[in-house]
N, C-alpha and C. Protein backbone atom coordinates (compact mmCIF):
# COMPACT_ATOMS: atom_id res chain seq x y z
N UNK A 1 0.83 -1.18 0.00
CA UNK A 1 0.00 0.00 0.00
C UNK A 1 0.87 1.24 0.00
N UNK A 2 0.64 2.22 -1.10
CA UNK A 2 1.47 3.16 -0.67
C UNK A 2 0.67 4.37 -0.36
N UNK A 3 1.44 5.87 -0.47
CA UNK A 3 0.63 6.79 0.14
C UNK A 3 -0.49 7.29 -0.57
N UNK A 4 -1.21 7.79 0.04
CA UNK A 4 -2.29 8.45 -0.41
C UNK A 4 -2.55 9.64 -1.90
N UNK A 5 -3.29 9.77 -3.35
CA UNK A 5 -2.72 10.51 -3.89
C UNK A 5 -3.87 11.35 -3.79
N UNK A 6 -3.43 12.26 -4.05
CA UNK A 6 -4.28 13.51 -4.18
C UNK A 6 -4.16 14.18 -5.22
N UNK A 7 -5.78 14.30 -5.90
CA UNK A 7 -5.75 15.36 -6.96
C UNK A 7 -5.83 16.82 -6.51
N UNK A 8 -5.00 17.52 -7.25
CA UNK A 8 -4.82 19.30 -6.96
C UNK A 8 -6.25 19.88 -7.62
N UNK A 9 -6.68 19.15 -8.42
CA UNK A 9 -8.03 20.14 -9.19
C UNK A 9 -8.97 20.24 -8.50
N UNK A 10 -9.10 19.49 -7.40
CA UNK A 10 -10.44 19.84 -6.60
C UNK A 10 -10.33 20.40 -5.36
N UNK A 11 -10.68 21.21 -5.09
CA UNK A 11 -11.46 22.05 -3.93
C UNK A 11 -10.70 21.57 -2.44
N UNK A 12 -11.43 21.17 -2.42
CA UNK A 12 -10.86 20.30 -0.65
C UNK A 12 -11.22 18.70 -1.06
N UNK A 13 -10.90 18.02 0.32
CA UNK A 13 -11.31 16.48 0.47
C UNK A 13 -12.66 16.75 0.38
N UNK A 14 -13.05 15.67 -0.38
CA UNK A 14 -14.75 14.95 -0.58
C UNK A 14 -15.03 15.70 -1.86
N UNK A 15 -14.70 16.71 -2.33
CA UNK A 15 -15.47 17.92 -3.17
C UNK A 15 -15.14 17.34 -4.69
N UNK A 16 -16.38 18.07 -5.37
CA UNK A 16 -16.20 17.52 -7.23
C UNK A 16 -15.73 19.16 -7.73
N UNK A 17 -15.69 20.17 -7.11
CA UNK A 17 -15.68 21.62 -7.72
C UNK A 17 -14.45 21.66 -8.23
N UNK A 18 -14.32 22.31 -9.36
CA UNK A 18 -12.70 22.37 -10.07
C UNK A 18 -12.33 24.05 -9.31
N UNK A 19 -10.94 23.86 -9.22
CA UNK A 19 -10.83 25.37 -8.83
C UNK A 19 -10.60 26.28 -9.86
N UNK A 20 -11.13 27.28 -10.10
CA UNK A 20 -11.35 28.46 -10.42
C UNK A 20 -10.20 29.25 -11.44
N UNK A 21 -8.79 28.91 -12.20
CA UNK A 21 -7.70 29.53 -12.13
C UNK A 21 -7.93 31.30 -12.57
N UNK A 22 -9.36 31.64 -12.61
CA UNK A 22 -9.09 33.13 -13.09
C UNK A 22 -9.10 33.53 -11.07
N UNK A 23 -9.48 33.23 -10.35
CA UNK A 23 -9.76 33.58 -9.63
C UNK A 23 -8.84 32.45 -8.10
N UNK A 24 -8.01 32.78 -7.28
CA UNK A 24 -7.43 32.06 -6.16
C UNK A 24 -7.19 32.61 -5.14
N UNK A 25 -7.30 32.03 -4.09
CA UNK A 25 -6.64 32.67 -2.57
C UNK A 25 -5.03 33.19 -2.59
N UNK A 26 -4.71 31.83 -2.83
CA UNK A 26 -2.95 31.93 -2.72
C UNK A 26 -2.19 33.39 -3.51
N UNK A 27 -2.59 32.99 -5.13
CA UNK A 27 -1.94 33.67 -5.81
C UNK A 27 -2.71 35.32 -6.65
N UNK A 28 -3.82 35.36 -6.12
CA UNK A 28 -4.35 36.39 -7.04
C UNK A 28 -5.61 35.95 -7.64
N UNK A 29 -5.13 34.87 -8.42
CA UNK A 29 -5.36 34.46 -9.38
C UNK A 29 -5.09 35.45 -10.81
N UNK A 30 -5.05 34.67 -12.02
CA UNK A 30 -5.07 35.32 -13.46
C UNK A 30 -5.91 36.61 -13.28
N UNK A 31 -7.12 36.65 -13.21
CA UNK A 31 -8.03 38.02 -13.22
C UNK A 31 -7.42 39.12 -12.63
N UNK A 32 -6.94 38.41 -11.24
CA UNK A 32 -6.49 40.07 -10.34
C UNK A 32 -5.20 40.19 -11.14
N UNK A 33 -3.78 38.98 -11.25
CA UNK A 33 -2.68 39.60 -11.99
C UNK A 33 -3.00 40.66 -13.38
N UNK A 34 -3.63 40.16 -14.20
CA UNK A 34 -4.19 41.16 -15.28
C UNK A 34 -4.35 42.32 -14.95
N UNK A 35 -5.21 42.45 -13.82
CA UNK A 35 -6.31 43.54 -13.57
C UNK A 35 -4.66 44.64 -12.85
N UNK A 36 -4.06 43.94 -11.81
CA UNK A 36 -2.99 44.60 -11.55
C UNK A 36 -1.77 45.22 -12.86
N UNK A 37 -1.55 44.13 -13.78
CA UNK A 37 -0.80 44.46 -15.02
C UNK A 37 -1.66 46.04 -15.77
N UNK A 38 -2.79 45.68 -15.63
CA UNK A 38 -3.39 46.89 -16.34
C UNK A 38 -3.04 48.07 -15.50
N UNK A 39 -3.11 47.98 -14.48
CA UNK A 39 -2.92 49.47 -13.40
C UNK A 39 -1.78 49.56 -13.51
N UNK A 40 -0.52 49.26 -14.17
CA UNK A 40 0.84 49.36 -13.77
C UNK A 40 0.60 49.93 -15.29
N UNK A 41 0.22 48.99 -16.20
CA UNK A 41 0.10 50.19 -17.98
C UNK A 41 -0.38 51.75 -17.96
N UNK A 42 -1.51 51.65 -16.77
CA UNK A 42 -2.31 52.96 -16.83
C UNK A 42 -1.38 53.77 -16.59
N UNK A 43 -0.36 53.72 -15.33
CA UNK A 43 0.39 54.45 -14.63
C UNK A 43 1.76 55.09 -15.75
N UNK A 44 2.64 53.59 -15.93
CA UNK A 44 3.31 53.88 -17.22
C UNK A 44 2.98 54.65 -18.03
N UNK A 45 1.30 54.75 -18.67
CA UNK A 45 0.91 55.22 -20.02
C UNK A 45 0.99 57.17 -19.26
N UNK A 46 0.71 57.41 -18.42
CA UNK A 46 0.53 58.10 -17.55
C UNK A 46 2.00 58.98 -17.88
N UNK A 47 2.73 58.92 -16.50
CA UNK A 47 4.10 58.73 -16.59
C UNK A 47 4.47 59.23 -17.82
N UNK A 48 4.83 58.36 -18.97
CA UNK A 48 5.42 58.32 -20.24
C UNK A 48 4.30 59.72 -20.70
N UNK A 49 3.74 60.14 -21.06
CA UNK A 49 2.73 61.36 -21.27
C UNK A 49 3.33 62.74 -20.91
N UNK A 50 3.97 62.69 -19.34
CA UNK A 50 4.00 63.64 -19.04
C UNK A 50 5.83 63.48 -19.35
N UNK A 51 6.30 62.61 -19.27
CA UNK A 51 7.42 62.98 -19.82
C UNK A 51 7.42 63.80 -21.30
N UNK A 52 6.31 63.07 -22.09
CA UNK A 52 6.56 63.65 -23.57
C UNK A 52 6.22 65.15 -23.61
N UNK A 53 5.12 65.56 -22.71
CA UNK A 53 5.04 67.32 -22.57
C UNK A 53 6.06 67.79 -22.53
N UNK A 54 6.87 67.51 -21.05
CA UNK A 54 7.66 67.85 -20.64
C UNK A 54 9.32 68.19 -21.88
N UNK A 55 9.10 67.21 -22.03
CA UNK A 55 10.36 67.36 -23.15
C UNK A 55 9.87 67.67 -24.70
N UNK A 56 8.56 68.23 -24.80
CA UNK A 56 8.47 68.99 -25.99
C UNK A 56 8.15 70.42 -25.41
N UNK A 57 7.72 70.45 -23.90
CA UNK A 57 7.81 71.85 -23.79
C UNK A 57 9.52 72.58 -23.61
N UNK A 58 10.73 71.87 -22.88
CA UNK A 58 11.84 72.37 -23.16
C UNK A 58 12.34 72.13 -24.68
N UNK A 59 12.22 72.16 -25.63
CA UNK A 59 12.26 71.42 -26.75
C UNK A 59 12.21 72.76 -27.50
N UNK A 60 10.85 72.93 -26.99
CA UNK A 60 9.97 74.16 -28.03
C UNK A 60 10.70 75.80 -27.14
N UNK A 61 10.94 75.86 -25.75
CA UNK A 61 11.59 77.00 -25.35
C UNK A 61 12.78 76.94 -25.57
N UNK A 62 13.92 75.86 -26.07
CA UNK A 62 15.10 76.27 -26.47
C UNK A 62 14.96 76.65 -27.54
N UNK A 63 14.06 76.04 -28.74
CA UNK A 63 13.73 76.49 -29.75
C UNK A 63 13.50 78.00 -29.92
N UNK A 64 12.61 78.61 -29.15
CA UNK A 64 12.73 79.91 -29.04
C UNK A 64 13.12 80.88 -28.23
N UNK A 65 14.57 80.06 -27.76
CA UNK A 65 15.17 80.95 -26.66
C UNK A 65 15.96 82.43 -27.24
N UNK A 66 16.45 82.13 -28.19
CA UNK A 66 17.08 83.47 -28.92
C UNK A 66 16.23 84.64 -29.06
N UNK A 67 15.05 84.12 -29.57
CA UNK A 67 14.04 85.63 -29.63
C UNK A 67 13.34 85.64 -28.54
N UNK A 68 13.41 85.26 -27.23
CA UNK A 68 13.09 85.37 -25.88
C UNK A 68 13.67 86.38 -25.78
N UNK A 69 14.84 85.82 -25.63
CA UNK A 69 16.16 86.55 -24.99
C UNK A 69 16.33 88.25 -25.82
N UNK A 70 15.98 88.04 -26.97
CA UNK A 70 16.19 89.36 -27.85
C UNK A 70 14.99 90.26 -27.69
N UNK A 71 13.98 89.69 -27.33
CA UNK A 71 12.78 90.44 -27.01
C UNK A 71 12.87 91.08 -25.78
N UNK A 72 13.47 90.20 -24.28
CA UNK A 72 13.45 91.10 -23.11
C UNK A 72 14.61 92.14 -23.20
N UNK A 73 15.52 91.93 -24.13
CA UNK A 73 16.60 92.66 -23.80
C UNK A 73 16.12 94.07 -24.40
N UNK A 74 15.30 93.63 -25.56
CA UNK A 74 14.76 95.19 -26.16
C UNK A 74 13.76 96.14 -24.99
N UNK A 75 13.24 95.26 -24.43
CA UNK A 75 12.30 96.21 -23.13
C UNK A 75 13.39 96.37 -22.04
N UNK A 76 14.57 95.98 -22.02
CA UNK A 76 15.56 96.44 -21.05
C UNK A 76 15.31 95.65 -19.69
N UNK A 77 14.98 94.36 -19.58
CA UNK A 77 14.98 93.44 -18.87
C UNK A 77 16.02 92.58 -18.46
N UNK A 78 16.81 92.70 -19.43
CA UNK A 78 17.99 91.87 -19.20
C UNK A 78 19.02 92.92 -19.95
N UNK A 79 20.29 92.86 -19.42
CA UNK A 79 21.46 93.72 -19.83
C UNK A 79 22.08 92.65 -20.62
C-alpha cells in the first residue's frame, strides 16, 4: 500500500468543484494579476505622457530661446 494521492483540481477532500484559475486565494489568481498588469500600464501610459510634454515643452523654449532673450533685452529686462 502506498501513500495516499491527491488530486490538486479539486477544492478540498470529498469535493467535485474544479478550482477556479481566473480567480485564487494563494496567488491572485489570473483576473487580479491582469487587472494589476493593467494598473501598472495605466500608470506607465501616464508617466510616459508627461514625460513627452515635458520634453516637448523644453524642446519648443530652447527652440525659441534666442528671440526670448532678444525680445526682453529690447524692453531692457535683461542687460
Amino acid at each position: 500500500m502506498g501513500a495516499p494521492v491527491f488530486n490538486t483540481s479539486f477544492v478540498g477532500q470529498g469535493t467535485r468543484c474544479p478550482k477556479n484559475p481566473m480567480t485564487s486565494s494563494q496567488t491572485g489568481g489570473l483576473h487580479d494579476i491582469m487587472s494589476k498588469g493593467k494598473d501598472i500600464y495605466g500608470t506607465a501610459s501616464s508617466i510616459y505622457g508627461y514625460y513627452r510634454a515635458a520634453k516637448d515643452a523644453y524642446t519648443t523654449a530652447r527652440e525659441y530661446y534666442p528671440q526670448i532673450r532678444a525680445g526682453l533685452e529690447g524692453l531692457g529686462m535683461i542687460a
